[in-house]
N, C-alpha and C. Protein backbone atom coordinates (compact mmCIF):
# COMPACT_ATOMS: atom_id res chain seq x y z
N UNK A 1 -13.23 3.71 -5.50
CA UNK A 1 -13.57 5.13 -5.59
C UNK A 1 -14.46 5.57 -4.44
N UNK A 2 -14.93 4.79 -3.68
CA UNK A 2 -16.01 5.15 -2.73
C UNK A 2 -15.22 4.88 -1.28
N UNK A 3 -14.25 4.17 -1.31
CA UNK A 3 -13.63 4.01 -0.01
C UNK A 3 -12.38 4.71 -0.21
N UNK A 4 -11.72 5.42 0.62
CA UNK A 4 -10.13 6.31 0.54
C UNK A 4 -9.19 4.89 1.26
N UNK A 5 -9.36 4.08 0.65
CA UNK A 5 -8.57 3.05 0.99
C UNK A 5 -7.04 2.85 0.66
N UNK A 6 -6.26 3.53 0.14
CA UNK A 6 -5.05 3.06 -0.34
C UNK A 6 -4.31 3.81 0.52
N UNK A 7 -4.28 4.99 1.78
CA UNK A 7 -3.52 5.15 2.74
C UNK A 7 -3.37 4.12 3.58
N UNK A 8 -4.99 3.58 3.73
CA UNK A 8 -4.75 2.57 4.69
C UNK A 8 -3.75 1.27 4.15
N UNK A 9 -4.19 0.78 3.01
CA UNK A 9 -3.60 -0.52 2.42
C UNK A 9 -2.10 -0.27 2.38
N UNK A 10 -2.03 1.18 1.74
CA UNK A 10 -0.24 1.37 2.36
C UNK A 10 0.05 1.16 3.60
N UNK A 11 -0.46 1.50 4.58
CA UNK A 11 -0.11 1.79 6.25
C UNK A 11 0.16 0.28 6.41
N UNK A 12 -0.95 -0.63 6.37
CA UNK A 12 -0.93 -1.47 7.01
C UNK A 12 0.04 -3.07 5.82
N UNK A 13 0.32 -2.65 4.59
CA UNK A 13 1.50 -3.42 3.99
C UNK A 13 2.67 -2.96 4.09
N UNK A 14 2.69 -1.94 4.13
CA UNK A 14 4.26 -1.47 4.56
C UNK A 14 4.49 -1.55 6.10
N UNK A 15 3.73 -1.76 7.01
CA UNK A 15 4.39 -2.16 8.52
C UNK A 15 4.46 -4.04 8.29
N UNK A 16 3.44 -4.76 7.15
CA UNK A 16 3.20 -5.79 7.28
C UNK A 16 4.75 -6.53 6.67
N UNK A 17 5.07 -5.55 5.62
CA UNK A 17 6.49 -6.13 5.06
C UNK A 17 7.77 -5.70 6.20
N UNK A 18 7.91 -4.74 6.64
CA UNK A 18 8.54 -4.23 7.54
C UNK A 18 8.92 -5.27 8.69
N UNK A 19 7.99 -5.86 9.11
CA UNK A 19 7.92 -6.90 10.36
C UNK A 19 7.93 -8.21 10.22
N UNK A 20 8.01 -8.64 8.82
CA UNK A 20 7.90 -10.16 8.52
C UNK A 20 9.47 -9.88 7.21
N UNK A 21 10.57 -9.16 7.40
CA UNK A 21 11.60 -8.90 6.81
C UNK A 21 11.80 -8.31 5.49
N UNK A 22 11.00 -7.68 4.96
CA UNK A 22 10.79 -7.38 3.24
C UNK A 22 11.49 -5.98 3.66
N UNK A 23 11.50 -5.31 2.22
CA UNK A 23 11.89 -4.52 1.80
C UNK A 23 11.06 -3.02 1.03
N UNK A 24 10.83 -2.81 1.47
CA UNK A 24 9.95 -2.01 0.63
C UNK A 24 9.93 -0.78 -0.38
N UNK A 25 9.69 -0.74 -1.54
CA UNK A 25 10.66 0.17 -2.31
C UNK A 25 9.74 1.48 -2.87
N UNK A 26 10.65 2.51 -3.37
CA UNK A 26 9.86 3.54 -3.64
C UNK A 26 8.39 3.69 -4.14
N UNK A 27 8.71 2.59 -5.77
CA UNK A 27 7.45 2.72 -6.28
C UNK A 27 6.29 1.53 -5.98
N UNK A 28 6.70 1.75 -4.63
CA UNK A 28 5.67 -0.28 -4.53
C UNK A 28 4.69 0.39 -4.22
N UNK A 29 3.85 1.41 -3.45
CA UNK A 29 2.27 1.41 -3.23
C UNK A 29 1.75 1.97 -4.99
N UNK A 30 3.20 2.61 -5.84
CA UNK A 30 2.13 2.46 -7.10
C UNK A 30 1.95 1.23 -8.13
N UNK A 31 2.75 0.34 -7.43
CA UNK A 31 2.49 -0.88 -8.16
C UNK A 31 1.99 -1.91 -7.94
N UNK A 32 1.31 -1.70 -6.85
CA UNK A 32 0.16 -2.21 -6.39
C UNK A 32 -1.05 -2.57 -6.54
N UNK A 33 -1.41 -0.70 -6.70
CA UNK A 33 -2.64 -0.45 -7.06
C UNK A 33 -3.39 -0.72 -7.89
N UNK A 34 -4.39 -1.66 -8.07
CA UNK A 34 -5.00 -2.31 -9.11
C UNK A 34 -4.96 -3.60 -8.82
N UNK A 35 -3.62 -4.31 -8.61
CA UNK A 35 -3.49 -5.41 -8.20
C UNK A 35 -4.73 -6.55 -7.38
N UNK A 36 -4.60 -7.35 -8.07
CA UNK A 36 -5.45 -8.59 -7.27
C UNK A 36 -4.98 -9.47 -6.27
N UNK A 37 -5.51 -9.77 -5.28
CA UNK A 37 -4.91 -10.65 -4.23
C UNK A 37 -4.25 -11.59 -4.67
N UNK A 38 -3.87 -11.97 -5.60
CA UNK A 38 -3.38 -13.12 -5.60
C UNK A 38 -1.79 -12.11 -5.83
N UNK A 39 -2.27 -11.52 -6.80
CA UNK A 39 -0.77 -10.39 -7.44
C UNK A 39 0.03 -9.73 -6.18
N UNK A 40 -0.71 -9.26 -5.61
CA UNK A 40 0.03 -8.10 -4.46
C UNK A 40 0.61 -8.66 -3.76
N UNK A 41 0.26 -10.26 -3.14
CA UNK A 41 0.84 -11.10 -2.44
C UNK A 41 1.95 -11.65 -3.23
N UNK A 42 2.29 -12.14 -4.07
CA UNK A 42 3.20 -12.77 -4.46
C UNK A 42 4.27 -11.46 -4.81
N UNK A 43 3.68 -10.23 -5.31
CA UNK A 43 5.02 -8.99 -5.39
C UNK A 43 5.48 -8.67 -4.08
N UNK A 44 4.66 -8.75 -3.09
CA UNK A 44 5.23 -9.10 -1.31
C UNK A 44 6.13 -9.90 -0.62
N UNK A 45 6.31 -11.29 -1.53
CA UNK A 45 6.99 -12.45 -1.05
C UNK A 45 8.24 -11.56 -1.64
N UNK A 46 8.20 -11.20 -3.53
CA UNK A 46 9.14 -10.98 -4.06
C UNK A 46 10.05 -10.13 -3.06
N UNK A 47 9.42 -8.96 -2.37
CA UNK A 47 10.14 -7.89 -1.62
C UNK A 47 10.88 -8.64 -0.57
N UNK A 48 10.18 -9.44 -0.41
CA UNK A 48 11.39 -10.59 0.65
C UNK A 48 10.96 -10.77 1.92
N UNK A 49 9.58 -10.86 1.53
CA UNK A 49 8.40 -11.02 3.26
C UNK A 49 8.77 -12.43 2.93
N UNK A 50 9.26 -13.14 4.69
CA UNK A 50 9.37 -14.38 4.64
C UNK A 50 8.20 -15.14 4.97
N UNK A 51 7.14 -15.25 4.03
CA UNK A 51 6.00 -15.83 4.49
C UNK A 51 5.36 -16.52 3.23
N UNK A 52 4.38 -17.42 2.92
CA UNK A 52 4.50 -17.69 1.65
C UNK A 52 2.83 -16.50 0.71
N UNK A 53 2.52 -16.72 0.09
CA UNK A 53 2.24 -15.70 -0.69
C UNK A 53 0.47 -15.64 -0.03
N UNK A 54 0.11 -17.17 0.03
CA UNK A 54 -1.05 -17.15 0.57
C UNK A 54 -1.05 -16.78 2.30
N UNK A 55 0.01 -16.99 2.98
CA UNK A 55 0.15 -16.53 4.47
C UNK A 55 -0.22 -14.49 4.32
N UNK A 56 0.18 -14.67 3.55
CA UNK A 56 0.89 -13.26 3.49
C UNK A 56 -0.41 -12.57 3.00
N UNK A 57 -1.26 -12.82 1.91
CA UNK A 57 -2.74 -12.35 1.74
C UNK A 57 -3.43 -12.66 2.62
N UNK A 58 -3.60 -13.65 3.52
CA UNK A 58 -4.46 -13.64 5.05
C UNK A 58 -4.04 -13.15 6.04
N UNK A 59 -2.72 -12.80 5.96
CA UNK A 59 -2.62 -11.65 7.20
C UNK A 59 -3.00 -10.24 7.03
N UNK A 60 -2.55 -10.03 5.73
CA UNK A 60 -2.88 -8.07 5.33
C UNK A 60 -4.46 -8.08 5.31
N UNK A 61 -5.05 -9.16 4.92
CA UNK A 61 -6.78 -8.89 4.66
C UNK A 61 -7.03 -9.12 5.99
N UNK A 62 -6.67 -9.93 7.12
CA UNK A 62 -7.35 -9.46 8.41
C UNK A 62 -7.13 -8.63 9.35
N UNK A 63 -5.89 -7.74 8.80
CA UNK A 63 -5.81 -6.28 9.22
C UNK A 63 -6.25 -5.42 8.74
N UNK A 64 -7.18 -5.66 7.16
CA UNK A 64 -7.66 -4.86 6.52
C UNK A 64 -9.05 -4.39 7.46
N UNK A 65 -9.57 -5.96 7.29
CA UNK A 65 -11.02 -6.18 8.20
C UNK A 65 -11.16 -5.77 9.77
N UNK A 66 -10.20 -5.41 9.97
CA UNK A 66 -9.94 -4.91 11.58
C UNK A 66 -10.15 -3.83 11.31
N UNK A 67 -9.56 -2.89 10.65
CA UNK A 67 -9.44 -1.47 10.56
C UNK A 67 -10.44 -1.07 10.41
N UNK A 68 -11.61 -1.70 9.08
CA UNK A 68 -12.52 -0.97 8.25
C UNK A 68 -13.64 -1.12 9.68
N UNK A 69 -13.69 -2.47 10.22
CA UNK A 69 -14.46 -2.84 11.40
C UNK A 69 -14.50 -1.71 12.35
N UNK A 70 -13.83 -0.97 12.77
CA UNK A 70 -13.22 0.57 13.45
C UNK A 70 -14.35 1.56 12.72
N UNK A 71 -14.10 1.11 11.47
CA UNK A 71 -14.71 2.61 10.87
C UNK A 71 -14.00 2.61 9.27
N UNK A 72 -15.03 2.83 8.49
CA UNK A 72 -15.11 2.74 7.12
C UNK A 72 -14.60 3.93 6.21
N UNK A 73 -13.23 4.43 6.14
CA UNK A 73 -12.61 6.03 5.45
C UNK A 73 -13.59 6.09 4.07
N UNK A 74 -14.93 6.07 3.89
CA UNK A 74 -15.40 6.67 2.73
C UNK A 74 -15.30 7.76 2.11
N UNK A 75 -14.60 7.92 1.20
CA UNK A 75 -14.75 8.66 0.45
C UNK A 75 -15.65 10.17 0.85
N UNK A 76 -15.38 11.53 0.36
CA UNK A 76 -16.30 12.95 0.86
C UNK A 76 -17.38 12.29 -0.27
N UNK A 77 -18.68 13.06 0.44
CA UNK A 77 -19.66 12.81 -0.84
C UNK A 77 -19.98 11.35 -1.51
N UNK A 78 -19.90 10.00 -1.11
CA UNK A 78 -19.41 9.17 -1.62
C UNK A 78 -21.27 8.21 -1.50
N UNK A 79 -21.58 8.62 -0.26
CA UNK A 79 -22.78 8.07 0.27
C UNK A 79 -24.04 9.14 -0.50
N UNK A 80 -23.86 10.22 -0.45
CA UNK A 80 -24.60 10.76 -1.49
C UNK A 80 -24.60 10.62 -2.97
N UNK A 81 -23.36 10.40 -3.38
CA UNK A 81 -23.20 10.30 -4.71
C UNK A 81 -23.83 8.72 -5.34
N UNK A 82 -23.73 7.03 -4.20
CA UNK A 82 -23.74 6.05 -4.91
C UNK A 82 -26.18 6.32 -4.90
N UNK A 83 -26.70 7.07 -3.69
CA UNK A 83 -27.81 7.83 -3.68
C UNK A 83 -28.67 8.02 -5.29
N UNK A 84 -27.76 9.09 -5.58
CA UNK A 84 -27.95 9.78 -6.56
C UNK A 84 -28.48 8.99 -7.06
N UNK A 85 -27.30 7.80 -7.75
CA UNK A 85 -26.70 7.42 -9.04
C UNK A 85 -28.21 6.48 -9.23
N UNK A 86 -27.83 5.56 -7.86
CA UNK A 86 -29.09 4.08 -7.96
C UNK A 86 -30.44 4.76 -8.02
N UNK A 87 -30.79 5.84 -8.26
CA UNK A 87 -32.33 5.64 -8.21
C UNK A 87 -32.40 5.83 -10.11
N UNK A 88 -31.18 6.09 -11.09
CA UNK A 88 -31.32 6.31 -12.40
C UNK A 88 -30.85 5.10 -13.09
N UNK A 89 -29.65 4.52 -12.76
CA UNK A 89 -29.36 3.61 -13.74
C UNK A 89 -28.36 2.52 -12.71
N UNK A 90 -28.20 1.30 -13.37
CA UNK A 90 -27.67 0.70 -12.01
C UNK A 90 -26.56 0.58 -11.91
N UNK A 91 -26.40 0.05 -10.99
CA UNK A 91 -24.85 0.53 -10.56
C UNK A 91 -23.57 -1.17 -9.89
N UNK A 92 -22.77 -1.14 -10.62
CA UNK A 92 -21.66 -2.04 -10.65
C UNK A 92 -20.53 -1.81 -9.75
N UNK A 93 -19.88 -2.75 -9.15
CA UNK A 93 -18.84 -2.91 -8.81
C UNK A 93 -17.61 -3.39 -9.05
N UNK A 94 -16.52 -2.54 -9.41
CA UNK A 94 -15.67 -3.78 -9.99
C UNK A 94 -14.06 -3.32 -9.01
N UNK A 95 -13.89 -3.96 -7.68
CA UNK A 95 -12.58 -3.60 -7.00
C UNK A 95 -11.87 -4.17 -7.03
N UNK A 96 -10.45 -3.62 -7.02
CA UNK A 96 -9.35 -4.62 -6.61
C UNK A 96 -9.16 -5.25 -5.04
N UNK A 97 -10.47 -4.92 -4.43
CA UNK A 97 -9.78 -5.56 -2.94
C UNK A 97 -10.80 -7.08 -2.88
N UNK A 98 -9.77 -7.49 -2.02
CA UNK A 98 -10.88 -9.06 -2.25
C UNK A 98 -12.03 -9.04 -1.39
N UNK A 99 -12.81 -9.89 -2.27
CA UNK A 99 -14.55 -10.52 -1.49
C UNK A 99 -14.71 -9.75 -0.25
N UNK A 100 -14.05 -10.78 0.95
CA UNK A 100 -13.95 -10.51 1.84
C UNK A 100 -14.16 -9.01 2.43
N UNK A 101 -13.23 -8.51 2.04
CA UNK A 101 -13.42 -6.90 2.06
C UNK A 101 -14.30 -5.94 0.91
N UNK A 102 -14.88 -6.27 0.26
CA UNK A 102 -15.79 -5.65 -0.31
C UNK A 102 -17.28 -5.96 0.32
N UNK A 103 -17.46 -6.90 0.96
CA UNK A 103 -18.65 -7.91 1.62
C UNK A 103 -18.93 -7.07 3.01
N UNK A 104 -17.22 -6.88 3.48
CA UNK A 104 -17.39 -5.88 4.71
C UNK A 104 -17.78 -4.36 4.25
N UNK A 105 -17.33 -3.99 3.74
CA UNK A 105 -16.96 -2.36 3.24
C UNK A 105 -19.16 -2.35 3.32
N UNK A 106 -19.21 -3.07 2.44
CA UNK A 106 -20.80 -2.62 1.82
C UNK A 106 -22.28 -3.15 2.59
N UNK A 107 -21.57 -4.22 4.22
CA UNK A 107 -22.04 -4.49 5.30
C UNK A 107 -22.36 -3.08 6.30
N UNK A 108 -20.84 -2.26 5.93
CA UNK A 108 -20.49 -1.60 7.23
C UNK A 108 -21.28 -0.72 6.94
N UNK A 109 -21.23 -0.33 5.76
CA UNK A 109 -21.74 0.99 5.18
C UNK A 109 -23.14 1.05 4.95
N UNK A 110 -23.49 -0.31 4.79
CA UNK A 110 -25.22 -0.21 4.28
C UNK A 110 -25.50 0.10 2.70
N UNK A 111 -24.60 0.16 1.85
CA UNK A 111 -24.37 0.60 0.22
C UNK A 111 -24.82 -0.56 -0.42
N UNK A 112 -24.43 -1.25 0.28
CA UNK A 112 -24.76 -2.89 -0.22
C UNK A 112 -26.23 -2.80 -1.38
N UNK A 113 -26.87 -2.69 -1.31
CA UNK A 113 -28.23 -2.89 -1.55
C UNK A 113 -28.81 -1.45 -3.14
N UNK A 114 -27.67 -0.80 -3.48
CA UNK A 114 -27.33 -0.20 -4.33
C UNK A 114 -26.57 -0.81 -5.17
N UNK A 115 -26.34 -1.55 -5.00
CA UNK A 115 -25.63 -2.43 -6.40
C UNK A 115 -26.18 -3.98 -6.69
N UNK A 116 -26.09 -3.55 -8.13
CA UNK A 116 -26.57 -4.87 -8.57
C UNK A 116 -25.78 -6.00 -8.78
N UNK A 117 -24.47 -5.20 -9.14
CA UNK A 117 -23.10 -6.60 -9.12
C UNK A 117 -22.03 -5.96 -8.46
N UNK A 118 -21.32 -7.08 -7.87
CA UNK A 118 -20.32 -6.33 -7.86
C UNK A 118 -19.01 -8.06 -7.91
N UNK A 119 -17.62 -7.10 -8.23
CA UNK A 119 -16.72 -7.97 -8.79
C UNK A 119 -15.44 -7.76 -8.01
N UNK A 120 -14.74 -8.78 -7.51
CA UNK A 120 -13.16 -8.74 -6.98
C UNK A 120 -12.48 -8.89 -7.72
N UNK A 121 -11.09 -8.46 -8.82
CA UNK A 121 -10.43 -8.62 -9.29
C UNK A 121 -10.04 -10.61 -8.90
N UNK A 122 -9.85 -10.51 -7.75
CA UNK A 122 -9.27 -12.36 -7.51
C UNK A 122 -10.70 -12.92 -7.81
N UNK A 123 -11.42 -12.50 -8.25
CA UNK A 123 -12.17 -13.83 -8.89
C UNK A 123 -12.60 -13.59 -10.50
N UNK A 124 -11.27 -12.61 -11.08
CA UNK A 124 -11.28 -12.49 -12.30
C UNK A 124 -9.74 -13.41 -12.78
N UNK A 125 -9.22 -13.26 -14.30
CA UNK A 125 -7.72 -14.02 -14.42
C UNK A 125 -6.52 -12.85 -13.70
N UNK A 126 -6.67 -11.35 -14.34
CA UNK A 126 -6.46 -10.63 -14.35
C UNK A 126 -6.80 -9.17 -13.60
N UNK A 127 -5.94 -8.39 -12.95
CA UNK A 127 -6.02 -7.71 -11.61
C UNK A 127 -6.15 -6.27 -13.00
N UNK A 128 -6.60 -4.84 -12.46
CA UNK A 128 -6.05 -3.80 -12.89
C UNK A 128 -4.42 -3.76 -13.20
N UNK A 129 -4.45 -3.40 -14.33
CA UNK A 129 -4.61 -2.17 -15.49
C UNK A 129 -5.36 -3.37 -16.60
N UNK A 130 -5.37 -4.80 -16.27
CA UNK A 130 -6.21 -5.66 -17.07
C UNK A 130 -7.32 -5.40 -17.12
N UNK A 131 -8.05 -5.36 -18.35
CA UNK A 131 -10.13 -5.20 -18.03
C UNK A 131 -11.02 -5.97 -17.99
N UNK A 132 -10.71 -7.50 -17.11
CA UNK A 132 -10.80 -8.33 -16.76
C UNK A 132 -12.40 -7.94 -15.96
N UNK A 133 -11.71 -7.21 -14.89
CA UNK A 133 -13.14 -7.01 -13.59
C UNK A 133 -13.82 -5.93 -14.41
N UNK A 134 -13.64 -5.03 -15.39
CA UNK A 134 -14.88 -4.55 -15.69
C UNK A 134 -15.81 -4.83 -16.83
N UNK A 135 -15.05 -5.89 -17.60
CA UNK A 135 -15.70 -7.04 -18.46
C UNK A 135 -16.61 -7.83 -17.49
N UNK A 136 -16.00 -8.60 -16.31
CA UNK A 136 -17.32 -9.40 -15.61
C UNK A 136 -18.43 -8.28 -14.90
N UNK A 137 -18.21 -7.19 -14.73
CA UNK A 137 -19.15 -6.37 -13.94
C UNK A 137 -20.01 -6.11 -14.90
N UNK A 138 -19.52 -5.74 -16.22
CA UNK A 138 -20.70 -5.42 -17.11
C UNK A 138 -21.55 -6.82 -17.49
N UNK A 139 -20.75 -7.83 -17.70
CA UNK A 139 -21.86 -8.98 -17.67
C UNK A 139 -22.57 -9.32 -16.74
N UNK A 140 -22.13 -9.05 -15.30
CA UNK A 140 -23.02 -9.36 -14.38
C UNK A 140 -24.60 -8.27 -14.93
N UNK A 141 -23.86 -7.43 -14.99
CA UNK A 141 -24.95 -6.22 -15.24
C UNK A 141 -25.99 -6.61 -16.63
N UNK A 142 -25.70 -7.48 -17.47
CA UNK A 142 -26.13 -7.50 -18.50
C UNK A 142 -26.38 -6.17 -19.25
N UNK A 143 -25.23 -5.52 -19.44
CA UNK A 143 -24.85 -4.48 -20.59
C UNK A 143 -23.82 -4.23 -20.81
N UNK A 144 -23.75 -3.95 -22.49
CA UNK A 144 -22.37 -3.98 -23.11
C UNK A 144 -21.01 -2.97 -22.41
N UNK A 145 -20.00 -3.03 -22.43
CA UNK A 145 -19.34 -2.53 -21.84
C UNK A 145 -19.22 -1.09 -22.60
N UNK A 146 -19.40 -0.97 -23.84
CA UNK A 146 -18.95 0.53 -24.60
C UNK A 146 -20.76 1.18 -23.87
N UNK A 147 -20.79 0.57 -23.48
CA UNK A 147 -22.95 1.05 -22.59
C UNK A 147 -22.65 1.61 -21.00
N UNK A 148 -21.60 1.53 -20.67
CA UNK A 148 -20.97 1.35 -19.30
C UNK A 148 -19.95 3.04 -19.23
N UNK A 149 -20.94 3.44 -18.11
CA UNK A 149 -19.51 4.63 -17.28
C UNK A 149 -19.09 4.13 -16.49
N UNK A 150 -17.52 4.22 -16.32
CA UNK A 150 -16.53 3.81 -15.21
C UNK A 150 -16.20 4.77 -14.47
N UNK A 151 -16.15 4.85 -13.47
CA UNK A 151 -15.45 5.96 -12.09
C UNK A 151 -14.72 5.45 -11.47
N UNK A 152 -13.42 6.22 -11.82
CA UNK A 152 -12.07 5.96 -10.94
C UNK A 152 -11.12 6.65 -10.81
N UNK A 153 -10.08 6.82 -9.73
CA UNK A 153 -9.33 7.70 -9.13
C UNK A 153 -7.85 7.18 -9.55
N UNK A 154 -7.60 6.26 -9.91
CA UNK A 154 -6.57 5.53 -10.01
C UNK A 154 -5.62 5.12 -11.12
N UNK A 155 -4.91 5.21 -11.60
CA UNK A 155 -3.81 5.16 -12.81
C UNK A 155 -4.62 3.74 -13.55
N UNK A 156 -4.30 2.83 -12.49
CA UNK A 156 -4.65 1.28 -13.33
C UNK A 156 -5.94 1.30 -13.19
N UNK A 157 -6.72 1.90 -12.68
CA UNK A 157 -8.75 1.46 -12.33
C UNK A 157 -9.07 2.56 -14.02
N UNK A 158 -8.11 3.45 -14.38
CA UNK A 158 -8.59 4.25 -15.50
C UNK A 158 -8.19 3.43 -16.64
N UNK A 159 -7.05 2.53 -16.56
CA UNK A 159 -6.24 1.77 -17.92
C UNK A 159 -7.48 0.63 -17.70
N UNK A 160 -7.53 0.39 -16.98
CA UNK A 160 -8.87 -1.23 -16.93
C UNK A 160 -10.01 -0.95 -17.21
N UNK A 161 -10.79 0.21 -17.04
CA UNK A 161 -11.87 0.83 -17.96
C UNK A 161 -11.62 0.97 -19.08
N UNK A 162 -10.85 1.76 -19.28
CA UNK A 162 -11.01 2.43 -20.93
C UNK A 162 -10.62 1.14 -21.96
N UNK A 163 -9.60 -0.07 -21.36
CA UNK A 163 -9.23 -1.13 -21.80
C UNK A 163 -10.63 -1.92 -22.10
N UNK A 164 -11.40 -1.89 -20.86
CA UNK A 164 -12.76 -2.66 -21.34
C UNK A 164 -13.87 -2.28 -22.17
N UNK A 165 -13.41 -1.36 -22.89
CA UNK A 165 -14.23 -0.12 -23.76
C UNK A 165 -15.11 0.60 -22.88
N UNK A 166 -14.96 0.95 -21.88
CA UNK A 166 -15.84 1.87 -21.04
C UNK A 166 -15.44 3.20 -21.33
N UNK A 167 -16.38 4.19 -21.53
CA UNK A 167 -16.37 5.37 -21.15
C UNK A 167 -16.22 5.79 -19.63
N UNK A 168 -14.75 6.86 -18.96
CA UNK A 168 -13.87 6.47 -17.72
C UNK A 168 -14.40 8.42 -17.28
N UNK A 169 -14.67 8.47 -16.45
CA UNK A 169 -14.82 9.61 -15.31
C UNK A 169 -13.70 9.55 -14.35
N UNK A 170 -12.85 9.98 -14.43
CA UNK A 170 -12.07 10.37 -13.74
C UNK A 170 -12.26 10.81 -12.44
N UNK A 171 -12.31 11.16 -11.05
CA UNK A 171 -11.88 11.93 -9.79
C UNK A 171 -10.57 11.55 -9.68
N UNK A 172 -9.70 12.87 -10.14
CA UNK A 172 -8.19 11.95 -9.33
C UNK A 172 -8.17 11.76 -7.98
N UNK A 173 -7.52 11.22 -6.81
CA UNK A 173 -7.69 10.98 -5.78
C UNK A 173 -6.23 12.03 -5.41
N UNK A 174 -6.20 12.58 -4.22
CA UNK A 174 -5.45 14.08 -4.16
C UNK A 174 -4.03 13.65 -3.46
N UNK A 175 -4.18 12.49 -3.22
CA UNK A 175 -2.33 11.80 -2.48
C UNK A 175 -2.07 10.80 -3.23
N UNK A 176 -2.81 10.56 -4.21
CA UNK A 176 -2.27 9.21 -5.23
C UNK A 176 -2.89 9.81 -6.67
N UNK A 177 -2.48 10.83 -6.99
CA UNK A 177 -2.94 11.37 -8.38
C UNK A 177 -2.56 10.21 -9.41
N UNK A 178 -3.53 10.09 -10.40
CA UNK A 178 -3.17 9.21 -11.65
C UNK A 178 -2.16 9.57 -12.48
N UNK A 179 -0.92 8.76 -13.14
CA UNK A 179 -0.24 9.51 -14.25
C UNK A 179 -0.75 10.42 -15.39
N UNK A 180 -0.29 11.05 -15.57
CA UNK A 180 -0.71 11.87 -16.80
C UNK A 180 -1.15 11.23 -17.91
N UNK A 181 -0.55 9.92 -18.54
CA UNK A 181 -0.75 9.24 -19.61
C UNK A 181 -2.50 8.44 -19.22
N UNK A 182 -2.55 8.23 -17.86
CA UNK A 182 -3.75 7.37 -17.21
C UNK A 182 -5.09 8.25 -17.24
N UNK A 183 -4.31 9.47 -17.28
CA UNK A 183 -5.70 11.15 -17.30
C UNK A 183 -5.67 10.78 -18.44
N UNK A 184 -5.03 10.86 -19.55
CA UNK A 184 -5.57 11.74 -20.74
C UNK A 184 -6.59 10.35 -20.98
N UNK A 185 -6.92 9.30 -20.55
CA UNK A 185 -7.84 8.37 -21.07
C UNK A 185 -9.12 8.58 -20.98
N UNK A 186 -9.36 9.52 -19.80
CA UNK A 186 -10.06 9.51 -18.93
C UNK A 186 -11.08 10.25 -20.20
N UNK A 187 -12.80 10.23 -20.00
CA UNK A 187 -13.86 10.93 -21.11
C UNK A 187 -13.81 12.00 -20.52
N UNK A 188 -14.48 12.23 -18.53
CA UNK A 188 -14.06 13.26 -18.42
C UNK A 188 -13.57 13.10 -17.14
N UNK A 189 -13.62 14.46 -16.14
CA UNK A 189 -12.71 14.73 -14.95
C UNK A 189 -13.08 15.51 -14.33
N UNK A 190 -13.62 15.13 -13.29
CA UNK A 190 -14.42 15.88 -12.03
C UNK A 190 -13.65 16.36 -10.93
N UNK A 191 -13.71 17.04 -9.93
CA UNK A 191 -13.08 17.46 -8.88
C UNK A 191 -13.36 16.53 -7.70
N UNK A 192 -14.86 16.15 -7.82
CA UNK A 192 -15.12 15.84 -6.68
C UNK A 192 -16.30 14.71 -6.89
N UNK A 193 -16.39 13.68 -6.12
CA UNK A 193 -18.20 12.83 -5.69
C UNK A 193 -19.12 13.35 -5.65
N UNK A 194 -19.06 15.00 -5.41
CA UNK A 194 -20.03 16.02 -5.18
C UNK A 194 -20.56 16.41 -6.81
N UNK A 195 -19.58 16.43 -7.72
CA UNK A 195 -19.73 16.51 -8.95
C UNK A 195 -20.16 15.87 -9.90
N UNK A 196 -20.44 14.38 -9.30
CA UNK A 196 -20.92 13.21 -9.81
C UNK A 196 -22.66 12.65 -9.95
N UNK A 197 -23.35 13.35 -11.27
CA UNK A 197 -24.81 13.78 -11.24
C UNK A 197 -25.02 12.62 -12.35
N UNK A 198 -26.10 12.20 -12.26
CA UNK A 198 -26.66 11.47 -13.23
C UNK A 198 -26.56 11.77 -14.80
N UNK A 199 -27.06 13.28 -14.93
CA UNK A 199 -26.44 14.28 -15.87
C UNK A 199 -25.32 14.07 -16.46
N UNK A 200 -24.09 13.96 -15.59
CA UNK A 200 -23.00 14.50 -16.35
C UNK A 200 -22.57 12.40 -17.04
N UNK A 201 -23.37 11.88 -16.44
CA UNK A 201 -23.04 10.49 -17.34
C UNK A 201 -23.58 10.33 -18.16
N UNK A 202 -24.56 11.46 -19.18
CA UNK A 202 -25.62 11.47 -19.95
C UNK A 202 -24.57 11.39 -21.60
């Protein structure tokens, strides 16, 4: 929710399948999303990238780390909003992108130091729409998960909250809107990071 990352992760898996022979199909950047490194790679091989599943997650993650290295697409409002949040109550991480790239993202950015946990789906069993990573984020956090607001833009980041009994804040994200069935989960639904007050998680 804090990085506009899934143009890029499209850009750079769909030239990555493109050039190593795969196929790439309509609904693959939404079936992705959520996905854990271990998952996205092996639905990559499936598309018919001739590479094996672990080749294939170390090449897309060090084009990930190239890019973000360039410059970090955060989110509008995103650096004010994680601001806000950490001086009231603390604040968790739970992404689908791996270590690696969450280690960078919160290096590049300096955010780092606003969170008290944070979690990669690949070092959970289970990737989004599973509530795997926001079960370990709340234990990292030591608080119950129905104690926990979730913020997310994403079809499966809203099914993996509300799955982990979290109360889910919605921002849809405006080129990858959530399904309708993934909104109505949502507690509530903001427009914007700008809209995102200590308040309205009260």
């Amino acid at each position: 929710m804090l990085v506009d990352s899934e143009p890029v992760w499209e850009e750079v898996r769909r030239a990555f399948v493109a050039e190593h022979g795969g196929h790439w199909q309509s609904d693959t950047q939404a079936r992705l999303m959520g996905m854990s490194t271990g998952e996205w790679a092996e639905y990559l091989h499936e598309l018919g990238v001739s590479l094996s599943p672990e080749r294939i997650a170390d090449g897309v993650i060090q084009q990930m780390k190239a890019r973000y290295h360039r410059g970090v697409p955060l989110m509008p409002g995103a650096v004010a909003a994680v601001a806000r949040l950490a001086g009231r109550v603390p604040l968790g991480l739970a992404s689908s992108s791996p270590r690696a790239l969450i280690d960078a993202v919160l290096a590049e950015t300096g955010l780092g130091a606003h969170f008290t946990a944070t979690v990669s789906t690949e070092e959970v069993a289970k990737g989004k729409p599973a509530p795997d990573g926001y079960l370990e984020a709340a234990r990292k956090l030591g608080v119950a998960p129905e104690r926990c607001v979730a913020v997310e833009d994403s079809s499966n980041g809203l099914r993996s909250a509300h799955a982990a009994g979290m109360r889910v804040v919605a921002i849809p994200h405006p080129a990858y809107p959530p399904a309708s069935d993934a909104l109505d989960l949502a507690w509530r639904t903001l427009p914007s990071l700008a809209a995102l007050t200590p308040d309205i998680l009260s």
